[in-house]
N, C-alpha and C. Protein backbone atom coordinates (compact mmCIF):
# COMPACT_ATOMS: atom_id res chain seq x y z
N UNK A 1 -238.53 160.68 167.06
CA UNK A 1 -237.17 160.37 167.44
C UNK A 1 -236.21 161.06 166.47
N UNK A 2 -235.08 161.68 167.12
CA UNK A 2 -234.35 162.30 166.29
C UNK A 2 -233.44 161.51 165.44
N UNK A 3 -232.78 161.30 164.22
CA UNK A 3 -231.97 160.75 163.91
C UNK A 3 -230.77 161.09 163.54
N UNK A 4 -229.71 160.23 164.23
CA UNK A 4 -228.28 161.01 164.02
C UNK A 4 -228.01 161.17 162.04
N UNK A 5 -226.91 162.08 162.09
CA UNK A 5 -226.59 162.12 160.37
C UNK A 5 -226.05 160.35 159.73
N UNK A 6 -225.18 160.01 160.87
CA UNK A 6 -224.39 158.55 160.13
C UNK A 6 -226.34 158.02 159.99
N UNK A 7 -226.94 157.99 160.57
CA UNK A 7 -228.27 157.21 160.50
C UNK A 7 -228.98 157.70 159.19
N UNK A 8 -228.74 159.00 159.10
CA UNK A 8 -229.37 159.22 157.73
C UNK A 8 -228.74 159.19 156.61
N UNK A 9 -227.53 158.97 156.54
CA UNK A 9 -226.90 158.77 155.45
C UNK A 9 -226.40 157.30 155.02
N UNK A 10 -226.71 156.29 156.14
CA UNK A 10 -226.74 154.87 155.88
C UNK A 10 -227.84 154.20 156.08
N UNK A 11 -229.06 154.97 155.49
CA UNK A 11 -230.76 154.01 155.46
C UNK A 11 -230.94 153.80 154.20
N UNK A 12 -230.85 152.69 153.97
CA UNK A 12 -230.96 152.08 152.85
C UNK A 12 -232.38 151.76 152.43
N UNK A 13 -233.42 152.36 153.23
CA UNK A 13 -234.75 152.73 152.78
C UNK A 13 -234.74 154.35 152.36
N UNK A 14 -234.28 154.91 152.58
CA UNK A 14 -234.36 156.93 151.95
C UNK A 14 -233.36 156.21 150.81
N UNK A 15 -232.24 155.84 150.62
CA UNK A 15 -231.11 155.75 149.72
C UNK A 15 -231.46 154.12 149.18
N UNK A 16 -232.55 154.33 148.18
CA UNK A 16 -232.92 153.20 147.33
C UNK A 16 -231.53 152.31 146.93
N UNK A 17 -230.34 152.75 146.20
CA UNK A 17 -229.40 152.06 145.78
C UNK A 17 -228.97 151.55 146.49
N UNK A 18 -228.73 151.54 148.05
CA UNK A 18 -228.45 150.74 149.04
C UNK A 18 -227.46 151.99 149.90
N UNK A 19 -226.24 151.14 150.75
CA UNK A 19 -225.24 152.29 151.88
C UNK A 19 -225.40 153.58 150.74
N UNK A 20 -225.44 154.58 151.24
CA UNK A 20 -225.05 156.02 150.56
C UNK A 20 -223.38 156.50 150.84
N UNK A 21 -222.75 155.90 151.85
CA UNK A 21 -221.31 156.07 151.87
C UNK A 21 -221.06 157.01 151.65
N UNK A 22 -221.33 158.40 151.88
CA UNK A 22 -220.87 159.47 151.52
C UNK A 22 -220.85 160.72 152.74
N UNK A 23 -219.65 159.89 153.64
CA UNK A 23 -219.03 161.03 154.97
C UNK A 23 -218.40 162.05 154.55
N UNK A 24 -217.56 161.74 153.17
CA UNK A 24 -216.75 163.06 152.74
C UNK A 24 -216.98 164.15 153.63
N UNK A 25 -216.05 165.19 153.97
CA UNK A 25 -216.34 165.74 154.10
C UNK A 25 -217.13 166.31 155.70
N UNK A 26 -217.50 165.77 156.39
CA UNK A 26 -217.88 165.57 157.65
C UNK A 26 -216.93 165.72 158.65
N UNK A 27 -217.14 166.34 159.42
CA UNK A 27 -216.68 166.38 160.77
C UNK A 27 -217.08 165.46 162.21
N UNK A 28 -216.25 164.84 162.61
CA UNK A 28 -216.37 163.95 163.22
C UNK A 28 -216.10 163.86 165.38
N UNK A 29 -216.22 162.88 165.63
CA UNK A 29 -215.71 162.85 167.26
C UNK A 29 -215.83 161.30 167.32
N UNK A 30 -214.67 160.60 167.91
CA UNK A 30 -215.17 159.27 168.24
C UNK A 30 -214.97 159.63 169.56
N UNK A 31 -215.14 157.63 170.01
CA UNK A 31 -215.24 157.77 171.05
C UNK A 31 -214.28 156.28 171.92
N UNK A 32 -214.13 156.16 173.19
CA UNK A 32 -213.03 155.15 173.20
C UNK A 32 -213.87 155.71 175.01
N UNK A 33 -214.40 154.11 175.21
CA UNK A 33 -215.28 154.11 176.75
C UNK A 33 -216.12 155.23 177.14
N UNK A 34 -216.69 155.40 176.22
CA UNK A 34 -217.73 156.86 176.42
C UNK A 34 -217.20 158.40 176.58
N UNK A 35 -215.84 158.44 176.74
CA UNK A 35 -215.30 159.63 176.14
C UNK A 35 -214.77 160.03 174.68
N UNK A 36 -214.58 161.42 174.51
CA UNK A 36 -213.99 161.43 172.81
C UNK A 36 -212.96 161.49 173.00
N UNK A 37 -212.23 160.60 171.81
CA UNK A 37 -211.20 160.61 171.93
C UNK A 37 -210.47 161.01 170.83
N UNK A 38 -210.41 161.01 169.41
CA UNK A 38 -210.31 161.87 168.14
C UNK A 38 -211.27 162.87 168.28
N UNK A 39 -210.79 163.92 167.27
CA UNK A 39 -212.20 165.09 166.67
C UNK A 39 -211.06 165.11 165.37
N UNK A 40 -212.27 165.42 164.35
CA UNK A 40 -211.45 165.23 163.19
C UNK A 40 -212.37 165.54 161.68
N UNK A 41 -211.59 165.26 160.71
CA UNK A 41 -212.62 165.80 159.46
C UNK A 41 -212.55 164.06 158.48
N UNK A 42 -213.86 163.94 157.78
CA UNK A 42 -213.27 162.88 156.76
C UNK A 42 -212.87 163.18 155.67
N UNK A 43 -211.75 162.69 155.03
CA UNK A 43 -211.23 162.97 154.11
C UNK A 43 -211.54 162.95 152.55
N UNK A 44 -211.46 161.25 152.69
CA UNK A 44 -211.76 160.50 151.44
C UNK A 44 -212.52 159.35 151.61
N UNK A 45 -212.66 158.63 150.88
CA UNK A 45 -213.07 157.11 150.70
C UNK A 45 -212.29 156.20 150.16
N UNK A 46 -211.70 156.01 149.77
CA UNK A 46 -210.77 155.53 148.97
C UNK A 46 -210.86 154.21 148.57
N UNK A 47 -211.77 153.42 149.64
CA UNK A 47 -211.93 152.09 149.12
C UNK A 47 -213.58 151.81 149.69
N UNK A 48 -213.97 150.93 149.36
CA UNK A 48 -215.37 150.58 149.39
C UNK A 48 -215.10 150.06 151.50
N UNK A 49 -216.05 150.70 152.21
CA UNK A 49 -215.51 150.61 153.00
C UNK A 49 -215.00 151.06 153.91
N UNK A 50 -213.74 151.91 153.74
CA UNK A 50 -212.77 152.42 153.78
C UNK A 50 -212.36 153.83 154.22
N UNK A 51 -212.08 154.41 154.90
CA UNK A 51 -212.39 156.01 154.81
C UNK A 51 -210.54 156.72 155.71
N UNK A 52 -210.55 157.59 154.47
CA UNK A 52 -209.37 158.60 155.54
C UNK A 52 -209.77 159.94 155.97
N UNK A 53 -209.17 159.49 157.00
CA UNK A 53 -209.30 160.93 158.02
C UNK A 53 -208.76 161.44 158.57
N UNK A 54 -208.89 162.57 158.49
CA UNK A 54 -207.93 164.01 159.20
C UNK A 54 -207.79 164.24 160.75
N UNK A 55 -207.15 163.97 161.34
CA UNK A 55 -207.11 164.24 162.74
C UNK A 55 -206.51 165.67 163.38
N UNK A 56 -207.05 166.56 164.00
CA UNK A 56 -206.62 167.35 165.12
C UNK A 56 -206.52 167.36 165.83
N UNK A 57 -205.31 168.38 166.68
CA UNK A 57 -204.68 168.75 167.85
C UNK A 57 -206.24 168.87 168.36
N UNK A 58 -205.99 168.79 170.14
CA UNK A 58 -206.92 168.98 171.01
C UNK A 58 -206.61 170.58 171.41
N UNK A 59 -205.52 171.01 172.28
CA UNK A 59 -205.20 172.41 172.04
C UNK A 59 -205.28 173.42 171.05
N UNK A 60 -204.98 173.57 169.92
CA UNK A 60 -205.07 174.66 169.22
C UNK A 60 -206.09 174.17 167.57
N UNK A 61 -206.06 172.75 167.67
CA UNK A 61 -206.90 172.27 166.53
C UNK A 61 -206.25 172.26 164.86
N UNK A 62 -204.78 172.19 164.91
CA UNK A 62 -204.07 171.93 164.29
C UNK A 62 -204.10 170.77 163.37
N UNK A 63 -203.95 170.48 162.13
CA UNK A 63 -204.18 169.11 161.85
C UNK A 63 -202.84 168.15 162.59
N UNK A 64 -203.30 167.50 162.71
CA UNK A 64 -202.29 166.15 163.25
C UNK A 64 -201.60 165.55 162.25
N UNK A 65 -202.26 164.14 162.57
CA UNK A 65 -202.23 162.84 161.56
C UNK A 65 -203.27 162.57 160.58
N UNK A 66 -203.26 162.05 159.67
CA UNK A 66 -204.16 161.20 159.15
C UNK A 66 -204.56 159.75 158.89
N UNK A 67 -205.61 158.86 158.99
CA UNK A 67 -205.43 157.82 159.63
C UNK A 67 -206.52 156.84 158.29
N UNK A 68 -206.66 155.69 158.27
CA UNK A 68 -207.45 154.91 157.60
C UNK A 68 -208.23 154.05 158.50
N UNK A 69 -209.49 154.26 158.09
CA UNK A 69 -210.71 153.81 159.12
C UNK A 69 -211.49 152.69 158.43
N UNK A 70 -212.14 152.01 158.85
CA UNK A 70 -212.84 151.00 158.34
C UNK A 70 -214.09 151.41 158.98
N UNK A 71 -215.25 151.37 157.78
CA UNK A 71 -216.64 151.81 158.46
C UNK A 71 -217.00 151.44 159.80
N UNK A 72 -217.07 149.99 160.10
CA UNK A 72 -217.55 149.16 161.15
C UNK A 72 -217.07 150.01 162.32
N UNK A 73 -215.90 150.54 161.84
CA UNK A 73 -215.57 151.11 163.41
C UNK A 73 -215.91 152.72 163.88
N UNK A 74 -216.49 152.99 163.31
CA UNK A 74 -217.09 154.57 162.88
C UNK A 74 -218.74 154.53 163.29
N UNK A 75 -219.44 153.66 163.86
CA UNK A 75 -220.70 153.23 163.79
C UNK A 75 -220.72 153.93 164.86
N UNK A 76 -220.19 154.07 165.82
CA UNK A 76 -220.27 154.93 167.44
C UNK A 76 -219.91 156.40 166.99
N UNK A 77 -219.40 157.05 166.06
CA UNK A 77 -218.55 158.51 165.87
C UNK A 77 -219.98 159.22 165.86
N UNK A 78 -220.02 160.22 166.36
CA UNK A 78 -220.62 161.70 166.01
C UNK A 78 -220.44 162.64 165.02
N UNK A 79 -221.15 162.28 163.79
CA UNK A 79 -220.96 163.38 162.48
C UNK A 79 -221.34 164.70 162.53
N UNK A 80 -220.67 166.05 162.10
CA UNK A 80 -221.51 167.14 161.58
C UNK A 80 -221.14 167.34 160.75
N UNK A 81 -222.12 168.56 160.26
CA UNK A 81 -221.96 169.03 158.90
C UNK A 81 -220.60 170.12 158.65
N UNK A 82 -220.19 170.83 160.01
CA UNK A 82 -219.35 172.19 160.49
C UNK A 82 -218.10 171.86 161.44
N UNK A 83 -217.25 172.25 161.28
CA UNK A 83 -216.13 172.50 162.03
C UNK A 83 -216.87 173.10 163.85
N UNK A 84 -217.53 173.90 163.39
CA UNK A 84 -218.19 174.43 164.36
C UNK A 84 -219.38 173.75 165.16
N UNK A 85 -220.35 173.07 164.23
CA UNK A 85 -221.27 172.33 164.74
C UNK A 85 -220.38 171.10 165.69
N UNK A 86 -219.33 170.69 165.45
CA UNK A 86 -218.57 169.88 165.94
C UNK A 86 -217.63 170.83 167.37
N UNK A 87 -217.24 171.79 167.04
CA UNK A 87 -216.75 171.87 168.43
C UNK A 87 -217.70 172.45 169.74
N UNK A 88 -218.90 172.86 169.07
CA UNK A 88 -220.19 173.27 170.33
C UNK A 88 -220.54 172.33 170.81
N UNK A 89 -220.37 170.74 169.94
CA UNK A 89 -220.90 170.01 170.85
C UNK A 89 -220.28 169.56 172.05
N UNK A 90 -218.73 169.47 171.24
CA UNK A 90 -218.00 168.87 172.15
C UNK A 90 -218.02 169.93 173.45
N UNK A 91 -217.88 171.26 173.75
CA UNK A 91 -217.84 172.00 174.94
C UNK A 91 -219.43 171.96 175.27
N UNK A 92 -220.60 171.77 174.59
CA UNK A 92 -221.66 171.26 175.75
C UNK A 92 -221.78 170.14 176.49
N UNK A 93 -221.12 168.92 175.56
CA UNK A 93 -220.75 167.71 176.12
C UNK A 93 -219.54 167.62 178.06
N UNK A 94 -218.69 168.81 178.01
CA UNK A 94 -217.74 168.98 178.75
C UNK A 94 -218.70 170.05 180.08
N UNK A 95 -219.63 170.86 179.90
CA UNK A 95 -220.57 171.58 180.69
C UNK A 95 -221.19 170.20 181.33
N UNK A 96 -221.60 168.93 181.14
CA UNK A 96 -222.28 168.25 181.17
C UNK A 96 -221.92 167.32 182.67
């Protein structure tokens, strides 16, 4: 079974010390009724918890806004490692 990245970076059996919390940096997609509805980068952490993130334009991919997230609600998002790994998915997702 394949495992998504949020899955490997919050197993607290590979990451002995417990959550590894460390999205920094990641590129993201949520989702809102099974479509995406942000695409975006994470920013920071800033609090235990806690995470800011960068949001882009859907047209030209501009940064937007930036927003403060609470993990719990990030449990559904799609991580990559690439700007790019993130927008192939989203246009295979749209072929689909």
């Amino acid at each position: 079974m394949t495992r998504t990245l949020f899955e490997e970076l919050f197993d607290p059996i590979k990451h002995k010390g417990g959550l590894m919390n460390d999205l920094k940096g990641h590129f993201f997609h949520s989702y809102n009724d099974g479509l995406v509805e942000w695409q975006g980068k994470v920013i920071s952490n800033p609090e235990s918890g806690i995470y800011l993130v960068q949001l882009y334009e859907w047209v030209v991919g501009a940064e937007s806004c930036r927003k403060l997230v609470n993990i719990q609600d990030m449990i559904q998002w799609s991580f990559y490692e690439t700007d790019k790994e993130m927008r192939n998915s989203y246009l295979h997702s749209r072929k689909e």
